[in-house]
N, C-alpha and C. Protein backbone atom coordinates (compact mmCIF):
# COMPACT_ATOMS: atom_id res chain seq x y z
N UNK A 1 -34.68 -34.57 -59.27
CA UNK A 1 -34.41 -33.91 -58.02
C UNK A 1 -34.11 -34.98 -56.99
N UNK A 2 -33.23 -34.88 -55.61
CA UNK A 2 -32.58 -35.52 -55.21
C UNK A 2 -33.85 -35.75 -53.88
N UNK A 3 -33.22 -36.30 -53.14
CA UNK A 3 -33.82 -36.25 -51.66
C UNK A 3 -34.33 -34.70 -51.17
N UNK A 4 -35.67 -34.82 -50.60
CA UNK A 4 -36.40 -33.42 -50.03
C UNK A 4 -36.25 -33.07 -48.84
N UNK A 5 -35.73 -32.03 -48.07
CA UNK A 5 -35.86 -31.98 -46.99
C UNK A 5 -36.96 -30.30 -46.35
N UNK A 6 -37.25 -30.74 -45.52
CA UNK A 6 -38.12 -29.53 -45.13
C UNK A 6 -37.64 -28.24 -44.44
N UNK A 7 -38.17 -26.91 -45.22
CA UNK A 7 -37.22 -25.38 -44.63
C UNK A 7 -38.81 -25.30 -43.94
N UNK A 8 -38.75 -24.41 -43.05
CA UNK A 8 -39.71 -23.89 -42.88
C UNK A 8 -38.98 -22.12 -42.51
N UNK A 9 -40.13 -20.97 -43.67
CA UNK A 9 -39.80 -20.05 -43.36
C UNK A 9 -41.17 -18.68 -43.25
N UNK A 10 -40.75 -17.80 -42.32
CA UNK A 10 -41.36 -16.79 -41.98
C UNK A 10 -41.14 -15.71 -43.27
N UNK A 11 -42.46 -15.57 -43.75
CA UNK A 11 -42.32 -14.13 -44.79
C UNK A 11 -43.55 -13.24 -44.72
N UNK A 12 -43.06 -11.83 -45.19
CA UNK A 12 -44.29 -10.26 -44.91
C UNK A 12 -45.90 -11.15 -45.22
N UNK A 13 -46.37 -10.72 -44.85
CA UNK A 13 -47.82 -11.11 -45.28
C UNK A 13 -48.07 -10.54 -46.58
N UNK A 14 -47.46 -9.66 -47.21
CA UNK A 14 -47.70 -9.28 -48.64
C UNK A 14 -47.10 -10.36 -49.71
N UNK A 15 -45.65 -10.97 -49.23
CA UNK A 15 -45.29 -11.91 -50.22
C UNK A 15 -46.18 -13.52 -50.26
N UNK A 16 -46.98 -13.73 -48.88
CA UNK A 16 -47.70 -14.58 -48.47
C UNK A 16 -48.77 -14.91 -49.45
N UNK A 17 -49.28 -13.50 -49.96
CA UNK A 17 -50.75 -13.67 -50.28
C UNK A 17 -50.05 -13.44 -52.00
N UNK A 18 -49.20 -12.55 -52.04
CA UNK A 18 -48.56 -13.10 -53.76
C UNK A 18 -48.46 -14.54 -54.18
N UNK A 19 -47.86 -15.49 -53.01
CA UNK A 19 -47.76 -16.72 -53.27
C UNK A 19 -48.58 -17.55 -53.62
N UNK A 20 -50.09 -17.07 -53.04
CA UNK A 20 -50.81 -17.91 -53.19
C UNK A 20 -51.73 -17.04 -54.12
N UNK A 21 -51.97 -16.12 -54.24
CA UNK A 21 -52.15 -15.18 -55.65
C UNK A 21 -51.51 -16.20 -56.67
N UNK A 22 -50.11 -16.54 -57.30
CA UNK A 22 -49.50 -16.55 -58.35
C UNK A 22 -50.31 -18.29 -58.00
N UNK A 23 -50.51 -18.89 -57.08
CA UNK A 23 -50.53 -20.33 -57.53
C UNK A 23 -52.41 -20.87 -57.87
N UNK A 24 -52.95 -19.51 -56.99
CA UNK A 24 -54.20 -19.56 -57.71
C UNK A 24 -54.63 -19.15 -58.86
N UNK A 25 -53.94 -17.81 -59.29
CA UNK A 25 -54.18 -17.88 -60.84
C UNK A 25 -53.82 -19.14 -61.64
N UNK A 26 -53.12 -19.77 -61.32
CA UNK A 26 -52.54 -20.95 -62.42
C UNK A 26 -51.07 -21.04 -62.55
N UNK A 27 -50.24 -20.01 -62.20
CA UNK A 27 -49.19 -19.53 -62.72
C UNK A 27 -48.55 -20.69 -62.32
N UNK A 28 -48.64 -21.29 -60.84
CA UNK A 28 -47.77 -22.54 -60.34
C UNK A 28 -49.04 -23.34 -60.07
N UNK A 29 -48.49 -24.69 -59.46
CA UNK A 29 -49.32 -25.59 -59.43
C UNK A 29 -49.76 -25.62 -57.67
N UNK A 30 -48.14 -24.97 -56.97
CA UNK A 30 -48.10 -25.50 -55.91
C UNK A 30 -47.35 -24.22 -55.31
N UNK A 31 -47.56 -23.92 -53.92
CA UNK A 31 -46.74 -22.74 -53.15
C UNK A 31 -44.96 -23.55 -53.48
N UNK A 32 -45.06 -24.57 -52.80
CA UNK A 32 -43.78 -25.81 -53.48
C UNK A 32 -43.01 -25.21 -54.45
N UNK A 33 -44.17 -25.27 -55.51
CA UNK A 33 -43.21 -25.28 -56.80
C UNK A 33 -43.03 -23.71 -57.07
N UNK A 34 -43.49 -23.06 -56.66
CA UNK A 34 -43.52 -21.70 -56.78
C UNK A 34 -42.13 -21.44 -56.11
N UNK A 35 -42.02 -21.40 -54.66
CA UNK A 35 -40.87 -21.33 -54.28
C UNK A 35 -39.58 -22.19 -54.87
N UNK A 36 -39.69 -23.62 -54.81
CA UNK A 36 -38.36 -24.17 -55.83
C UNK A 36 -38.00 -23.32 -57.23
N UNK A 37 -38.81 -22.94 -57.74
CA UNK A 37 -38.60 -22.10 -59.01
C UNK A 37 -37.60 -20.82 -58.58
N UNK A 38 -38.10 -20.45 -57.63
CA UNK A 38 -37.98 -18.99 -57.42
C UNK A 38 -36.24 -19.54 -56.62
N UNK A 39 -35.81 -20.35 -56.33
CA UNK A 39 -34.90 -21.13 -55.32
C UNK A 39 -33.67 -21.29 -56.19
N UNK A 40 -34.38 -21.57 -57.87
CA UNK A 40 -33.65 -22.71 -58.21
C UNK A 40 -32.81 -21.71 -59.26
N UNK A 41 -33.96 -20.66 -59.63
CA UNK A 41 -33.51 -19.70 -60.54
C UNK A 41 -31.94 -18.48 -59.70
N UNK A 42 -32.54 -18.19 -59.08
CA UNK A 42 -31.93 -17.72 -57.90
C UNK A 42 -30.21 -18.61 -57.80
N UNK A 43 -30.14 -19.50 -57.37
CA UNK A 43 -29.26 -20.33 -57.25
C UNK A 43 -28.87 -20.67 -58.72
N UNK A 44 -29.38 -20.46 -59.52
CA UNK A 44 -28.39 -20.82 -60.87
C UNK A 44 -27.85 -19.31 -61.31
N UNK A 45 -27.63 -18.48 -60.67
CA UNK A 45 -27.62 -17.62 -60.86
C UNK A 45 -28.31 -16.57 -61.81
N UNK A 46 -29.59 -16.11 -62.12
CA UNK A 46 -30.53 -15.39 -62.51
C UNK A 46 -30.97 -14.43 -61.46
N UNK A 47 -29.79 -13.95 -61.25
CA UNK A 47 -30.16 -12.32 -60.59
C UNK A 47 -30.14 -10.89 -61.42
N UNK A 48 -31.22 -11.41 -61.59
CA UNK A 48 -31.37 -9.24 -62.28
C UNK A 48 -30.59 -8.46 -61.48
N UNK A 49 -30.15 -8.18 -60.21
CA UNK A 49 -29.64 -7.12 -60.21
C UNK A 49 -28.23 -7.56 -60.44
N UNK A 50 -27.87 -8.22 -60.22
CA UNK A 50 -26.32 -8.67 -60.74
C UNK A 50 -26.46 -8.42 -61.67
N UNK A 51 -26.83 -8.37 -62.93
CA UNK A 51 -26.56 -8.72 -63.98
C UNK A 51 -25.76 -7.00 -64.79
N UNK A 52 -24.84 -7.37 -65.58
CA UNK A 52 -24.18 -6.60 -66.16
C UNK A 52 -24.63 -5.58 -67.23
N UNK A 53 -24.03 -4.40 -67.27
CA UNK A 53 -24.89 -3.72 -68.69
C UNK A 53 -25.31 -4.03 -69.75
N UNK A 54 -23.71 -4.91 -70.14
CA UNK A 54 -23.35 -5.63 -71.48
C UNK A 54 -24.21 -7.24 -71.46
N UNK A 55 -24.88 -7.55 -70.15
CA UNK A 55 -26.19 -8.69 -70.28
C UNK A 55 -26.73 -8.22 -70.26
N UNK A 56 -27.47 -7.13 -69.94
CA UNK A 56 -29.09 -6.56 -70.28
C UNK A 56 -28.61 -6.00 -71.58
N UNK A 57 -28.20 -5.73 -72.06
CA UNK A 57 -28.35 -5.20 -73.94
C UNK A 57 -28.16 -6.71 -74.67
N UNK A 58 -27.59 -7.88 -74.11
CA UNK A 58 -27.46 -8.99 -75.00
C UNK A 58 -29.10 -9.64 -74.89
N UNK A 59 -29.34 -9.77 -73.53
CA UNK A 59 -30.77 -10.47 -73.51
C UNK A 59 -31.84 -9.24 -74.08
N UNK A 60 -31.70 -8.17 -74.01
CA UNK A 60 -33.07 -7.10 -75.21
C UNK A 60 -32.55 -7.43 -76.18
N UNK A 61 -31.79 -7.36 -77.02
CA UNK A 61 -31.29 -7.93 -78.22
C UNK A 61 -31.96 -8.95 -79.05
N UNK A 62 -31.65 -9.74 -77.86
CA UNK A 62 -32.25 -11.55 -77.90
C UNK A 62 -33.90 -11.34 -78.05
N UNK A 63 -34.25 -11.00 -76.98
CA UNK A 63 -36.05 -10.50 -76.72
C UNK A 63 -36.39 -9.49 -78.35
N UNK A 64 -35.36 -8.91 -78.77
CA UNK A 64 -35.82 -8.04 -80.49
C UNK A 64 -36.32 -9.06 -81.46
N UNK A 65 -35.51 -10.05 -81.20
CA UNK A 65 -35.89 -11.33 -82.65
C UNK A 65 -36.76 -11.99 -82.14
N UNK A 66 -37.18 -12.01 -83.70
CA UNK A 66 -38.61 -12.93 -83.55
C UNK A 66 -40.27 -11.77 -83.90
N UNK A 67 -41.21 -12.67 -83.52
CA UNK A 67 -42.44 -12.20 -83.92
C UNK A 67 -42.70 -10.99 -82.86
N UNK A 68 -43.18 -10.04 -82.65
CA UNK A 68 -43.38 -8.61 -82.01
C UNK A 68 -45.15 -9.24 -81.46
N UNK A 69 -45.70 -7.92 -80.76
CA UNK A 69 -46.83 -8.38 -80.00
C UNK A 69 -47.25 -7.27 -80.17
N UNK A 70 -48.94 -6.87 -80.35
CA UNK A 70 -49.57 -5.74 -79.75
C UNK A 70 -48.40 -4.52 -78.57
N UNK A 71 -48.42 -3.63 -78.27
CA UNK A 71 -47.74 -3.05 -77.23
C UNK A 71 -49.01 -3.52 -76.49
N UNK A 72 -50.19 -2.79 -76.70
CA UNK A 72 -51.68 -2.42 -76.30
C UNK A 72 -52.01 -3.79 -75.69
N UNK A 73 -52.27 -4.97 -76.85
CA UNK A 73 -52.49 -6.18 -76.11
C UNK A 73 -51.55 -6.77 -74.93
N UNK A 74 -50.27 -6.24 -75.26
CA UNK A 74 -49.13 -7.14 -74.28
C UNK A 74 -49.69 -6.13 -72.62
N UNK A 75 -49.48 -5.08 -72.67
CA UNK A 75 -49.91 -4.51 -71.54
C UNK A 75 -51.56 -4.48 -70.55
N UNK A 76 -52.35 -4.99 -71.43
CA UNK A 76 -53.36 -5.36 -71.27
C UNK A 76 -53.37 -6.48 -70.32
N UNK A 77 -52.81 -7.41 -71.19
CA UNK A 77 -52.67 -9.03 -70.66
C UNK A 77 -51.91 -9.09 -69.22
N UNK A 78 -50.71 -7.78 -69.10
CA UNK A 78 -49.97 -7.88 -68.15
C UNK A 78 -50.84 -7.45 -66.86
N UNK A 79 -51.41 -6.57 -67.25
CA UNK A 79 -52.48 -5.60 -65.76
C UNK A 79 -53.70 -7.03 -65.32
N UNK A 80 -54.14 -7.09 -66.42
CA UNK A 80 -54.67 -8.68 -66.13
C UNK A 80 -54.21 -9.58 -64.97
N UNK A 81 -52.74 -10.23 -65.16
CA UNK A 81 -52.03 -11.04 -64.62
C UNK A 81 -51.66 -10.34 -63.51
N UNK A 82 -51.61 -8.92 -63.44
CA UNK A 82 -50.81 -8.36 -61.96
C UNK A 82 -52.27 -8.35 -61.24
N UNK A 83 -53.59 -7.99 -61.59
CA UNK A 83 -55.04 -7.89 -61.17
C UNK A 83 -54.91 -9.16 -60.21
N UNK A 84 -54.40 -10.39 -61.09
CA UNK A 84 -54.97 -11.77 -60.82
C UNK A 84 -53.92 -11.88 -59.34
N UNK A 85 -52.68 -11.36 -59.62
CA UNK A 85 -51.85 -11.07 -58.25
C UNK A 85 -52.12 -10.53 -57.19
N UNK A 86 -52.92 -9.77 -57.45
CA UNK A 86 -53.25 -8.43 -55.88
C UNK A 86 -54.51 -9.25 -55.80
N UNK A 87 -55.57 -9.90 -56.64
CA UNK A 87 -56.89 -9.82 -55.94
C UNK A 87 -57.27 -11.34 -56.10
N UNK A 88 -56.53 -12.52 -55.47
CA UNK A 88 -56.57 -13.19 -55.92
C UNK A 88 -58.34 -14.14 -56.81
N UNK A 89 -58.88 -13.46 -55.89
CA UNK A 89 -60.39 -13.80 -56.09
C UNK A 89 -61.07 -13.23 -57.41
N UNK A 90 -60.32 -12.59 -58.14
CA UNK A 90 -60.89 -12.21 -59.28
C UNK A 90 -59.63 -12.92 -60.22
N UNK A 91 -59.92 -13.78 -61.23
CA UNK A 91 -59.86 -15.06 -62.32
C UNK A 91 -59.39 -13.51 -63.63
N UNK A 92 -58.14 -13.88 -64.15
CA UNK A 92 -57.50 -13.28 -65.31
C UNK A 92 -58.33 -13.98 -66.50
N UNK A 93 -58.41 -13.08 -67.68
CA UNK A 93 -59.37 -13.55 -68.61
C UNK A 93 -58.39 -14.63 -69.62
């Protein structure tokens, strides 16, 4: 990464406390890196809503191969991780 320069920006108090939700669970290391991610993805173009019919049936496709998961466990794990989002004070197992 090149030279850093500083944004400073105003956001809802709900995306505020996600931010630091996602970096206290573990998910990021840093509000930083949380946002560059979210910056970088964004800017390389990884917009879900852009994205075309004929790319959402190539990437489920893609997501078919390979090893499968619990449904039960995968949704489990997910309410977990959204828990660890809304409350940040309660630790995902």
């Amino acid at each position: 990464m090149g030279k850093l320069e500083r944004i400073t920006a105003e956001v809802p108090v709900e995306m505020a406390n996600g931010i630091r939700a996602a970096v206290g669970a573990g998910a990021y290391a840093s509000t930083d890196a949380l946002v560059l991610d979210a910056l970088a993805h964004w800017l390389d173009g990884a917009r879900p809503a852009e994205l075309a019919s004929e790319d959402l049936r190539t990437l489920i496709a893609e997501g078919a191969e390979g090893e499968g998961m619990d449904v039960d466990a995968f949704f489990d794990r997910l309410d977990q991780e959204i828990g660890a989002l809304h409350h940040p004070s309660a630790k995902a197992e």
